[in-house]
C-alpha atoms as a PDB file:
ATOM      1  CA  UNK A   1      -3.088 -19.886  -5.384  1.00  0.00           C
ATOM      2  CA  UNK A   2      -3.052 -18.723  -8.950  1.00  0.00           C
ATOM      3  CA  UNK A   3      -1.841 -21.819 -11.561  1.00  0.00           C
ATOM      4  CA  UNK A   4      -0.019 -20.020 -14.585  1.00  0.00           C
ATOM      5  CA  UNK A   5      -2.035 -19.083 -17.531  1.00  0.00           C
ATOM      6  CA  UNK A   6      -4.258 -21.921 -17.161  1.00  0.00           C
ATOM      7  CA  UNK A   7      -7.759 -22.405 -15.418  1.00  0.00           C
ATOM      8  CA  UNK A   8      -7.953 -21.844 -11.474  1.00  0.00           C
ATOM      9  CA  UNK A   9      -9.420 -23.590  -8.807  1.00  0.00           C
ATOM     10  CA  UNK A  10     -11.624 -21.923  -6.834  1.00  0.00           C
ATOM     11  CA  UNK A  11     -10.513 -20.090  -3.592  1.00  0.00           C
ATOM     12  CA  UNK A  12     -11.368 -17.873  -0.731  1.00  0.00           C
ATOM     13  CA  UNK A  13     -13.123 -18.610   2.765  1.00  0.00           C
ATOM     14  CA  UNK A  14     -16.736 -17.128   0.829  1.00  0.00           C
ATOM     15  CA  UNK A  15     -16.260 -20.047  -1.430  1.00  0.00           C
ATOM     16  CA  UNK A  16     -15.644 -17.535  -3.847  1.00  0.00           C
ATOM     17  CA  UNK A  17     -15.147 -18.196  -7.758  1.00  0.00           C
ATOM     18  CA  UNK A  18     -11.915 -18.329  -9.061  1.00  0.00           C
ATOM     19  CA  UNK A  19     -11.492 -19.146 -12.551  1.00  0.00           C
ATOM     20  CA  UNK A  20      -9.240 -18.074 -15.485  1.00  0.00           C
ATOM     21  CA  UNK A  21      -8.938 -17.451 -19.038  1.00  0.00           C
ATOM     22  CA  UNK A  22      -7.682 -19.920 -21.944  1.00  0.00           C
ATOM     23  CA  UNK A  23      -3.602 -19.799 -21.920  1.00  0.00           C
ATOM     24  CA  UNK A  24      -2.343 -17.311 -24.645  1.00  0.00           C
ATOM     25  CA  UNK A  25      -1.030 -14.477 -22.283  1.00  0.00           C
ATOM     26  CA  UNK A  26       2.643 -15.328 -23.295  1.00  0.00           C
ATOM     27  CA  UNK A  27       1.791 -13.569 -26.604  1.00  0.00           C
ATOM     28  CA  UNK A  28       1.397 -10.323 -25.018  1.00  0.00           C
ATOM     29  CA  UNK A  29       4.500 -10.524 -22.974  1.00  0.00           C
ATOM     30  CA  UNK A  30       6.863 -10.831 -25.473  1.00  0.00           C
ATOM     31  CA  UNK A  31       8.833  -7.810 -26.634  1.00  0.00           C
ATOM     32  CA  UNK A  32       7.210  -4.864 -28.351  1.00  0.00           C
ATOM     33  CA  UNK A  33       3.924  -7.257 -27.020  1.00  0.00           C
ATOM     34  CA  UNK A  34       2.947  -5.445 -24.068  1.00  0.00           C
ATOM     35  CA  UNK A  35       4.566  -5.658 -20.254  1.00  0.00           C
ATOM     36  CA  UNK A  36       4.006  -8.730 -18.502  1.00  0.00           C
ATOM     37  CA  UNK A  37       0.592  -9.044 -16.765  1.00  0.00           C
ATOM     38  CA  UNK A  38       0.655  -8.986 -13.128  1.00  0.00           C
ATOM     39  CA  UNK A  39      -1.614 -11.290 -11.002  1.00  0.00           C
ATOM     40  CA  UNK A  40      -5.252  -9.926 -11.850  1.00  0.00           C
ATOM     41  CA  UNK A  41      -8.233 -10.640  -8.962  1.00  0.00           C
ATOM     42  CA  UNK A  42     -11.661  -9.433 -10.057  1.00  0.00           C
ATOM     43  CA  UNK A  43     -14.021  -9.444  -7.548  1.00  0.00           C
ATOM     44  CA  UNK A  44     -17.434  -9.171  -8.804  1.00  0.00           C
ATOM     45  CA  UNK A  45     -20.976  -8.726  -8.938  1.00  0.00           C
ATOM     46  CA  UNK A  46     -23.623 -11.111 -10.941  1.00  0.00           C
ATOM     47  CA  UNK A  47     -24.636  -9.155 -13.356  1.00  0.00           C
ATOM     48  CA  UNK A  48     -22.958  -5.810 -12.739  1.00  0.00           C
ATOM     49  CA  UNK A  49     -20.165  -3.737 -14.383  1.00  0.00           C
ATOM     50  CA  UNK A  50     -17.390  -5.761 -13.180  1.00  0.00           C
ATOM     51  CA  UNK A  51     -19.108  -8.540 -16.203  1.00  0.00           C
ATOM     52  CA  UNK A  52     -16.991  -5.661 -18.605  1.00  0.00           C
ATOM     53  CA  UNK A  53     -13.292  -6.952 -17.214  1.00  0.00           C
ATOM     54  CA  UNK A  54     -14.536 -10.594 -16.927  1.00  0.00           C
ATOM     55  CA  UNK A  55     -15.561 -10.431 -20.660  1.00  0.00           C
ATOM     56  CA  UNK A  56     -12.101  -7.893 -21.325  1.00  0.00           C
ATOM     57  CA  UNK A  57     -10.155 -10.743 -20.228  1.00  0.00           C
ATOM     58  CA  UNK A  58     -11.891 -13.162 -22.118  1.00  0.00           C
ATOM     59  CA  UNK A  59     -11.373 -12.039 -25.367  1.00  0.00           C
ATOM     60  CA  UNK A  60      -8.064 -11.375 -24.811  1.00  0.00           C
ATOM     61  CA  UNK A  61      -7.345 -14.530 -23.618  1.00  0.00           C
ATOM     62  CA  UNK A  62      -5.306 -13.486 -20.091  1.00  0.00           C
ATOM     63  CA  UNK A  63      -5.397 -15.153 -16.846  1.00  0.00           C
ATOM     64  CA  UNK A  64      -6.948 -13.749 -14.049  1.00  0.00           C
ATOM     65  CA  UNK A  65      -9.073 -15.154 -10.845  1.00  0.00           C
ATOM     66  CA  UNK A  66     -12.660 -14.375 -10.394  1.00  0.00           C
ATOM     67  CA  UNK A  67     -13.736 -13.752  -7.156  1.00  0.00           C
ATOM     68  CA  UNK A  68     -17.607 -13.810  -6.052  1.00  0.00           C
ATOM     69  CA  UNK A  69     -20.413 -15.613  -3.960  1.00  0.00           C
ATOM     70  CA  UNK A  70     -22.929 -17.621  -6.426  1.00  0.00           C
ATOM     71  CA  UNK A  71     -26.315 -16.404  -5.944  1.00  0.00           C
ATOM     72  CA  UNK A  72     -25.503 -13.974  -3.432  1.00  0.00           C
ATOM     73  CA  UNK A  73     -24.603 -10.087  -3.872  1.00  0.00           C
ATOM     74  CA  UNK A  74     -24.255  -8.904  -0.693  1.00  0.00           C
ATOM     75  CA  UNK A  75     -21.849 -12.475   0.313  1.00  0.00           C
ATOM     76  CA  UNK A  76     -20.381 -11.299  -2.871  1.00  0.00           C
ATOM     77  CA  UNK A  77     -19.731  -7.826  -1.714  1.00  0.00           C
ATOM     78  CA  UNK A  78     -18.089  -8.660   1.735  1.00  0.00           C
ATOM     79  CA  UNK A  79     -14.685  -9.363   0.041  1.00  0.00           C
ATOM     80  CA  UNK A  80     -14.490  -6.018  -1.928  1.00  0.00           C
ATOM     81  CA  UNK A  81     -15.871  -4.054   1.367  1.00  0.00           C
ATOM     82  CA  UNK A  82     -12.478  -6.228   3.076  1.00  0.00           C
ATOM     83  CA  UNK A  83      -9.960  -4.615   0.441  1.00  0.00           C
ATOM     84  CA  UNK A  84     -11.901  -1.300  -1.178  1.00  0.00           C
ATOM     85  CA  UNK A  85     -13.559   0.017   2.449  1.00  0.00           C
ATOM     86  CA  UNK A  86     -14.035   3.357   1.212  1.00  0.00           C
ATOM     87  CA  UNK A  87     -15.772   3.129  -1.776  1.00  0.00           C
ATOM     88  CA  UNK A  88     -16.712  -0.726  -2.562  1.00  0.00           C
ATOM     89  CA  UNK A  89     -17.544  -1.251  -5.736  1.00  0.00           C
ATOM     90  CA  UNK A  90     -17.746  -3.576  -8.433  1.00  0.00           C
ATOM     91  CA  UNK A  91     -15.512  -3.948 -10.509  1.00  0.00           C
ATOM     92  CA  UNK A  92     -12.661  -3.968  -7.756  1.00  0.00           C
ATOM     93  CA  UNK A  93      -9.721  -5.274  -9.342  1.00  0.00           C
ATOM     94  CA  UNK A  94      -6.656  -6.254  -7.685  1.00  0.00           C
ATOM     95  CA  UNK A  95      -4.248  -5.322 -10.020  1.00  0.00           C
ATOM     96  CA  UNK A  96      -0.650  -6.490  -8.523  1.00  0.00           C
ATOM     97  CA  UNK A  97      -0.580  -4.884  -5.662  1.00  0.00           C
ATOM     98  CA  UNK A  98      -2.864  -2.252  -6.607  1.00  0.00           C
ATOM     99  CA  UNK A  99      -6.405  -1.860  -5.939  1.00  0.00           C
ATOM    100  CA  UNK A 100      -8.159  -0.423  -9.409  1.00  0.00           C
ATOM    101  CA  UNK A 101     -12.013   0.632  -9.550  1.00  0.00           C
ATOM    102  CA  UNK A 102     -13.716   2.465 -12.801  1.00  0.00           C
ATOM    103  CA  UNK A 103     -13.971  -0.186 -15.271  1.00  0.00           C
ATOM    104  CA  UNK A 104     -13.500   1.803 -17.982  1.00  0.00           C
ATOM    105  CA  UNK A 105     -10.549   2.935 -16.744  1.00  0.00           C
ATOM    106  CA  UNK A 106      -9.465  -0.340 -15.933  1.00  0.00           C
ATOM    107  CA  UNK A 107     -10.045  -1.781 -19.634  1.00  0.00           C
ATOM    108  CA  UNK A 108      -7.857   1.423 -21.069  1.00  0.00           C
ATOM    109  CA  UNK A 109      -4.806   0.399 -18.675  1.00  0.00           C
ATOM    110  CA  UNK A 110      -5.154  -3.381 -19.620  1.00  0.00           C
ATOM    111  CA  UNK A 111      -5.470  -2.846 -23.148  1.00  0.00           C
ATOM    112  CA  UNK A 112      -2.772   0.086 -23.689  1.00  0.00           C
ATOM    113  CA  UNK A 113      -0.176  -1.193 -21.306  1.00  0.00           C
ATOM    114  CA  UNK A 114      -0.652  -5.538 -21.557  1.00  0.00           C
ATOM    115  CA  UNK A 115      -2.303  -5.710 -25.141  1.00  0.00           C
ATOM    116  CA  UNK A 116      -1.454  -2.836 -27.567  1.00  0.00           C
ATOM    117  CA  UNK A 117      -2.851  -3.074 -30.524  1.00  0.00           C
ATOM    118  CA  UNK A 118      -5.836  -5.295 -29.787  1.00  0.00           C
ATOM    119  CA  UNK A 119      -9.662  -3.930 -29.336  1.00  0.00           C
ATOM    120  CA  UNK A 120      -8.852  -0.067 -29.647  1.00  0.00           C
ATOM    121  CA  UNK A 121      -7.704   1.843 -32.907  1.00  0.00           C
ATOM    122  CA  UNK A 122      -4.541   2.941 -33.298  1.00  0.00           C
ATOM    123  CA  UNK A 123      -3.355   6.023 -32.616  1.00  0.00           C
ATOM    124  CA  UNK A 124      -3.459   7.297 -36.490  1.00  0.00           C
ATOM    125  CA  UNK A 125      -6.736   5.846 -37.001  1.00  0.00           C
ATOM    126  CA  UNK A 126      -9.989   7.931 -37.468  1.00  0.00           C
ATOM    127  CA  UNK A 127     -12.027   5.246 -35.565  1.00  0.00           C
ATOM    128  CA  UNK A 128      -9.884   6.063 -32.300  1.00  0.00           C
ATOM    129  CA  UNK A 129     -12.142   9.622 -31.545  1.00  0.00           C
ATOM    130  CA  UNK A 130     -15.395   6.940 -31.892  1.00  0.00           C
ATOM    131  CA  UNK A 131     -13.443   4.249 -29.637  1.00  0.00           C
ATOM    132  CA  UNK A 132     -12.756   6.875 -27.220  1.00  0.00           C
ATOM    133  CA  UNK A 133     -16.116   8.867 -26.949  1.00  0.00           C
ATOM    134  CA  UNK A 134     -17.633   5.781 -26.103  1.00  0.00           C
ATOM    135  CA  UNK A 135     -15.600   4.465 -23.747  1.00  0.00           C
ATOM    136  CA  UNK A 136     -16.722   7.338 -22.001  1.00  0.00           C
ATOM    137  CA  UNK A 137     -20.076   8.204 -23.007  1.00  0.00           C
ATOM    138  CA  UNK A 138     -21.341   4.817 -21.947  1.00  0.00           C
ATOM    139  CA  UNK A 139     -20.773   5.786 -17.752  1.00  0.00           C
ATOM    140  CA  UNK A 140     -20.785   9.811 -18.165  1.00  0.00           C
ATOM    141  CA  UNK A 141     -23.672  10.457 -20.227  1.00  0.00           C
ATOM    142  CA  UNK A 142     -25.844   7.259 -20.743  1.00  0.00           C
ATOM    143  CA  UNK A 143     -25.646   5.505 -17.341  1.00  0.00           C
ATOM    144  CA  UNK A 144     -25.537   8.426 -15.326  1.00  0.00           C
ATOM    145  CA  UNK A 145     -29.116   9.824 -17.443  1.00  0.00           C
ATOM    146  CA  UNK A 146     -30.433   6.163 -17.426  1.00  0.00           C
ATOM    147  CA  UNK A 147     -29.960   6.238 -13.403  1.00  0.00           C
ATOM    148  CA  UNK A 148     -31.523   9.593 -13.042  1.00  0.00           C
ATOM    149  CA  UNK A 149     -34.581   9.392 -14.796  1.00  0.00           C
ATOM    150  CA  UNK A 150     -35.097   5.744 -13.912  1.00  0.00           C
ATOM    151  CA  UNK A 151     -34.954   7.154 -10.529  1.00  0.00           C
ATOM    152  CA  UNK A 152     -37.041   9.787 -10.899  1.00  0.00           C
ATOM    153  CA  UNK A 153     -39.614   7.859 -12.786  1.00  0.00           C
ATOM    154  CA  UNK A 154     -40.144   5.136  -9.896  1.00  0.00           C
ATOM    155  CA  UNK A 155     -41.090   8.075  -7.616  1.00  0.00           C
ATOM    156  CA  UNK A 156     -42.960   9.376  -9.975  1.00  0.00           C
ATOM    157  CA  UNK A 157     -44.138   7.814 -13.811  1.00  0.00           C
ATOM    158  CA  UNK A 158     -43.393  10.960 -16.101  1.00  0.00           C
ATOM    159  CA  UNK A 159     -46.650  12.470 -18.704  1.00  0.00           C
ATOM    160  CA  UNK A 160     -44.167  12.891 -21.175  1.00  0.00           C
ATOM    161  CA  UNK A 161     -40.822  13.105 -22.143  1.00  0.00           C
ATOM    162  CA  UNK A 162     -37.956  15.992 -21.441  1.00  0.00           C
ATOM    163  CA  UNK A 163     -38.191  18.262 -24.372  1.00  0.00           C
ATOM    164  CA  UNK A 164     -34.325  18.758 -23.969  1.00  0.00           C
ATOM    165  CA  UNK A 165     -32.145  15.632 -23.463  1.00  0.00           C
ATOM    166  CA  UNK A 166     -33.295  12.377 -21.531  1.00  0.00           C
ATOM    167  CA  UNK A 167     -32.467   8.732 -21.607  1.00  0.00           C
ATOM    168  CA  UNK A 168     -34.064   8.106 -24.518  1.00  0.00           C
ATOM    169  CA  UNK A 169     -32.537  10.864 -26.788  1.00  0.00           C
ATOM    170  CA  UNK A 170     -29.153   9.541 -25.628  1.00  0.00           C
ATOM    171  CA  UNK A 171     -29.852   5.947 -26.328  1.00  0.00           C
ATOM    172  CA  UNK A 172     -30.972   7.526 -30.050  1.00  0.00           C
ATOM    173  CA  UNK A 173     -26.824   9.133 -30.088  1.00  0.00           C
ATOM    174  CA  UNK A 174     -25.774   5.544 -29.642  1.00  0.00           C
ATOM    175  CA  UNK A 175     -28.510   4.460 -32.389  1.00  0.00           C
ATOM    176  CA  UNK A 176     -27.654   7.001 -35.070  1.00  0.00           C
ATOM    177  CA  UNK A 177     -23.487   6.213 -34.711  1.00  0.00           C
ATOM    178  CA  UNK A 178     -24.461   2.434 -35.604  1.00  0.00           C
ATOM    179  CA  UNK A 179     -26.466   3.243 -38.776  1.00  0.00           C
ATOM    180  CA  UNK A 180     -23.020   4.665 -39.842  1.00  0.00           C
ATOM    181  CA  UNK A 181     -20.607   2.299 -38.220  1.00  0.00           C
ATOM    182  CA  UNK A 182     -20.880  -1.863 -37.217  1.00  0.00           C
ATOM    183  CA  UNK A 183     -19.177  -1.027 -34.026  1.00  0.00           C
ATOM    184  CA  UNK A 184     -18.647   1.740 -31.296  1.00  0.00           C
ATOM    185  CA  UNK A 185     -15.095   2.122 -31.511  1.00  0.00           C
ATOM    186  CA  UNK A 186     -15.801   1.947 -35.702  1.00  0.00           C
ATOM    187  CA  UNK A 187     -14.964  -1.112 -38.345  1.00  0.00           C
ATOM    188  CA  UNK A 188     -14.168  -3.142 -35.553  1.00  0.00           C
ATOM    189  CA  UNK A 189     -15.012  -4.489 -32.500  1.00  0.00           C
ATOM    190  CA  UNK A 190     -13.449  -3.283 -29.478  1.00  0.00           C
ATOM    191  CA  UNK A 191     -13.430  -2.357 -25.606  1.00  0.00           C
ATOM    192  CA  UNK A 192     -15.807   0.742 -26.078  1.00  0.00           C
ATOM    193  CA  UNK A 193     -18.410  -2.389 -27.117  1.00  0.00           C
ATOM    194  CA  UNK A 194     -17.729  -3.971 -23.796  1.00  0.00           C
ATOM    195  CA  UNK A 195     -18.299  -0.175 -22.501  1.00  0.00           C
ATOM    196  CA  UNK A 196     -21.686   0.113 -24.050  1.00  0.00           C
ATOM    197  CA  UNK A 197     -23.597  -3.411 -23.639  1.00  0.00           C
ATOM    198  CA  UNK A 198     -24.153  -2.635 -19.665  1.00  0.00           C
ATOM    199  CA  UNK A 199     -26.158   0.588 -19.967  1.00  0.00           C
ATOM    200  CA  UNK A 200     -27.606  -0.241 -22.753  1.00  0.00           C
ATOM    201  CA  UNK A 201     -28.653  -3.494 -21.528  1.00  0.00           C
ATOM    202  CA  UNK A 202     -30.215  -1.148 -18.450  1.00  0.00           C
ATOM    203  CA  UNK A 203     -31.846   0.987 -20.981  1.00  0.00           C
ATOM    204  CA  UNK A 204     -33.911  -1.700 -22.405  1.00  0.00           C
ATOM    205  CA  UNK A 205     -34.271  -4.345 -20.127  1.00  0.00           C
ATOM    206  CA  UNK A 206     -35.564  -1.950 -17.654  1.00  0.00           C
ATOM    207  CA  UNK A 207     -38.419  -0.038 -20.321  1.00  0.00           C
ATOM    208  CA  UNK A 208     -36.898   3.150 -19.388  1.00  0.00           C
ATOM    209  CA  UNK A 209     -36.819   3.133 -23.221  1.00  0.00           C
ATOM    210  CA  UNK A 210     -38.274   1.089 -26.263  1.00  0.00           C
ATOM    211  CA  UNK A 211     -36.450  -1.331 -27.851  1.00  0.00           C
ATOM    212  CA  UNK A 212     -38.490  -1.494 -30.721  1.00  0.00           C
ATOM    213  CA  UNK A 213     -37.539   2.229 -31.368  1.00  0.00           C
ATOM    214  CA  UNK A 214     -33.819   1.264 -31.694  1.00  0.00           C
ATOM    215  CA  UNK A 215     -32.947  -1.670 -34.106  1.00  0.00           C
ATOM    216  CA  UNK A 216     -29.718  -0.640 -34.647  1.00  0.00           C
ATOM    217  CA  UNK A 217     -28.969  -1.267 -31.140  1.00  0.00           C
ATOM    218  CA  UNK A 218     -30.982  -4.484 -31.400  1.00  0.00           C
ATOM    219  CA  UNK A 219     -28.638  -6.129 -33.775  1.00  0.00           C
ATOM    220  CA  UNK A 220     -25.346  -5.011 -31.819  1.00  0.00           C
ATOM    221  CA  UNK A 221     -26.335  -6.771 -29.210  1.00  0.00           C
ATOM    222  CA  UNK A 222     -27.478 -10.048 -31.556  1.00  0.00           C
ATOM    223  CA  UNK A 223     -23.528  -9.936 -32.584  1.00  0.00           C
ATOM    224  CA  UNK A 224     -22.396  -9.067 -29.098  1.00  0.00           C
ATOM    225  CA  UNK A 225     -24.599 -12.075 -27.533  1.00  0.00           C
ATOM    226  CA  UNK A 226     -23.222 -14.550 -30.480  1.00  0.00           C
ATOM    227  CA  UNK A 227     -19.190 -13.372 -29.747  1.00  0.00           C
ATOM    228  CA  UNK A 228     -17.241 -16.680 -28.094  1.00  0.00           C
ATOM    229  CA  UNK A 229     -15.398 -14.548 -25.362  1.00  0.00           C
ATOM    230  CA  UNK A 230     -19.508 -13.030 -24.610  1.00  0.00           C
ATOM    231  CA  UNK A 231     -20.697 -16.559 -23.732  1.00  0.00           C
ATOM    232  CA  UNK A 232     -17.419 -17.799 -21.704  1.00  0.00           C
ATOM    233  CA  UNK A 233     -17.661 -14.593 -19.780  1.00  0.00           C
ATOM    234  CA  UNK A 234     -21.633 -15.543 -19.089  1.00  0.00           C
ATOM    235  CA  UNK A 235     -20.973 -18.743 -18.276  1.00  0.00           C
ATOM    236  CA  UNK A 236     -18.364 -18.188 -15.568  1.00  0.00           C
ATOM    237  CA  UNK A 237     -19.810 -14.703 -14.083  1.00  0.00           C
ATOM    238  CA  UNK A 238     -23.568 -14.943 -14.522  1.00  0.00           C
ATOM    239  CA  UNK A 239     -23.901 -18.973 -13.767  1.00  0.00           C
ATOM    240  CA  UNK A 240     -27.674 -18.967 -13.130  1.00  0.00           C
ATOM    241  CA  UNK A 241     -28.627 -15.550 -14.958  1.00  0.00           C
ATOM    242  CA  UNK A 242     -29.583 -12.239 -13.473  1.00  0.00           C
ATOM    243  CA  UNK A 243     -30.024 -12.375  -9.863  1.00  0.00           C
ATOM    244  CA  UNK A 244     -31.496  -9.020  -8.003  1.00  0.00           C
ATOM    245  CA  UNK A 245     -33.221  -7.275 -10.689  1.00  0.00           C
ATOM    246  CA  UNK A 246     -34.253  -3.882 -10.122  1.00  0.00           C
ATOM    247  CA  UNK A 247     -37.847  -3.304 -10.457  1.00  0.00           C
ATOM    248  CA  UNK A 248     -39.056  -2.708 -14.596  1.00  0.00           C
ATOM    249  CA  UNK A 249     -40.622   0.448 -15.167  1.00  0.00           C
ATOM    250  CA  UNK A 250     -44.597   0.368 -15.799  1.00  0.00           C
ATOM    251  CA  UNK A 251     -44.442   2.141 -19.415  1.00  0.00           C
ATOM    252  CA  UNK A 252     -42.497   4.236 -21.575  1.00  0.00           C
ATOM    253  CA  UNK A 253     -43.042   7.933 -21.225  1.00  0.00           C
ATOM    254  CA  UNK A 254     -44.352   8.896 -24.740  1.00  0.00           C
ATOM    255  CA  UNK A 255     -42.234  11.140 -27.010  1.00  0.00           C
ATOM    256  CA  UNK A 256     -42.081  14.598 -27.460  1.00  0.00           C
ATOM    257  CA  UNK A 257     -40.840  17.172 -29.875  1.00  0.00           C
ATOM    258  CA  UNK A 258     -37.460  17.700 -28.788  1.00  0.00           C
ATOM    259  CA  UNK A 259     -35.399  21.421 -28.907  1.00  0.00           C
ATOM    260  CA  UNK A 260     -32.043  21.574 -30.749  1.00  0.00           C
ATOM    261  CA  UNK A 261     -29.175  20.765 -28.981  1.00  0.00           C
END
């Protein structure tokens, strides 16, 4: 049963989480605000993409419930198979009584139609191309190349690098934009960030590249890690840390000289 605007008791027969955000959601309600929020259910995954609409929420301060078994990804996963059979994923958001996957997709709808004017540029602004190439670029080209070659590279450890584009020439894209700008989406903060910590995070975490090679990248994240709504959103979706870590990759592949592109 969801309790207002306030924080939510937990629910569901997985002893699922269920807890909300700090009460401002009136504010985006009002009149020229935003249309009124409709009952918002993530189900989730420790650790996983569906973190992005946990931390969304979070820093814009709406209520939702958060729905997942502690410690346990596939208890977690039995819910979203219940409502989502054909293609369960996480985030699966229960939007009303809608069923909404992509969470990129799902940040642009939350932030355009419940919280205009709040973490994306406006619609004159030259930081709205930035905001908007990364909101994609951060699934469509980085994840999906991150995937690939980490994929690739557990079958088989690579000699060298792709002369032509691989993960880590399009971690160096994300690089090069923040020696020219503090955030993806430009001066400020906003949901391309959320966007860009996952596969970045993957990037790193997993040595498909080196971090040492992108310090840039480094101190986004030391801002990201330090941001209030960041820690609330750890606190409530990753309780005990990173559960069911995919193997780390042995070594970097060492660079190569790379072809224009």
């Amino acid at each position: 049963m969801r309790q207002g605007v306030g924080r939510r008791a937990s629910i569901g027969l997985l002893g699922a989480m269920a807890l909300g955000a700090p009460a401002v959601a009136q504010a985006a309600t009002k009149k020229g605000k935003g249309a009124p929020l409709p009952p918002i259910t993530i189900y989730h995954l420790e650790g996983r993409r569906s973190e992005r609409i946990v931390w969304l929420m979070e820093e814009l301060g709406l209520p939702y419930e958060l729905k997942f078994k502690r410690g346990d990804l596939m208890g977690s996963m039995a819910p979203i198979r219940a409502i989502n059979p054909i293609v369960p994923m996480a985030p699966t958001v229960q939007y009303g009584d809608q069923i909404l996957v992509e969470s990129g997709a799902i940040i642009d709808l939350i932030l355009t139609r419940h919280s205009p004017g709040r973490l994306r540029p406006a619609d004159d602004s030259r930081d709205l191309p930035n905001h908007l190439i990364f909101m994609h670029y951060a699934e469509g080209s980085l994840a999906a190349r991150l995937f690939s070659d980490y994929r690739a590279w557990m079958a088989k450890p690579p000699t060298t690098r792709s002369p032509l584009v691989d993960s880590e020439a399009c971690v160096q894209f994300a690089e090069d934009h923040l020696t020219r700008h503090p955030w993806f989406g430009g001066a400020e903060f906003s949901g391309a960030d959320i966007m860009m910590l996952f596969p970045l995070n993957v990037a790193t975490t997993l040595n498909i590249v080196d971090a040492a090679q992108f310090p840039k990248v480094a101190e986004w994240k030391t801002r990201i890690e330090a941001r209030p709504a960041y820690k609330r959103m750890l606190a409530k979706a990753r309780p005990d840390g990173m559960i069911g870590n995919l193997p780390v990759l042995p070594k970097h592949a060492p660079s190569g000289p790379r072809q224009p592109r």
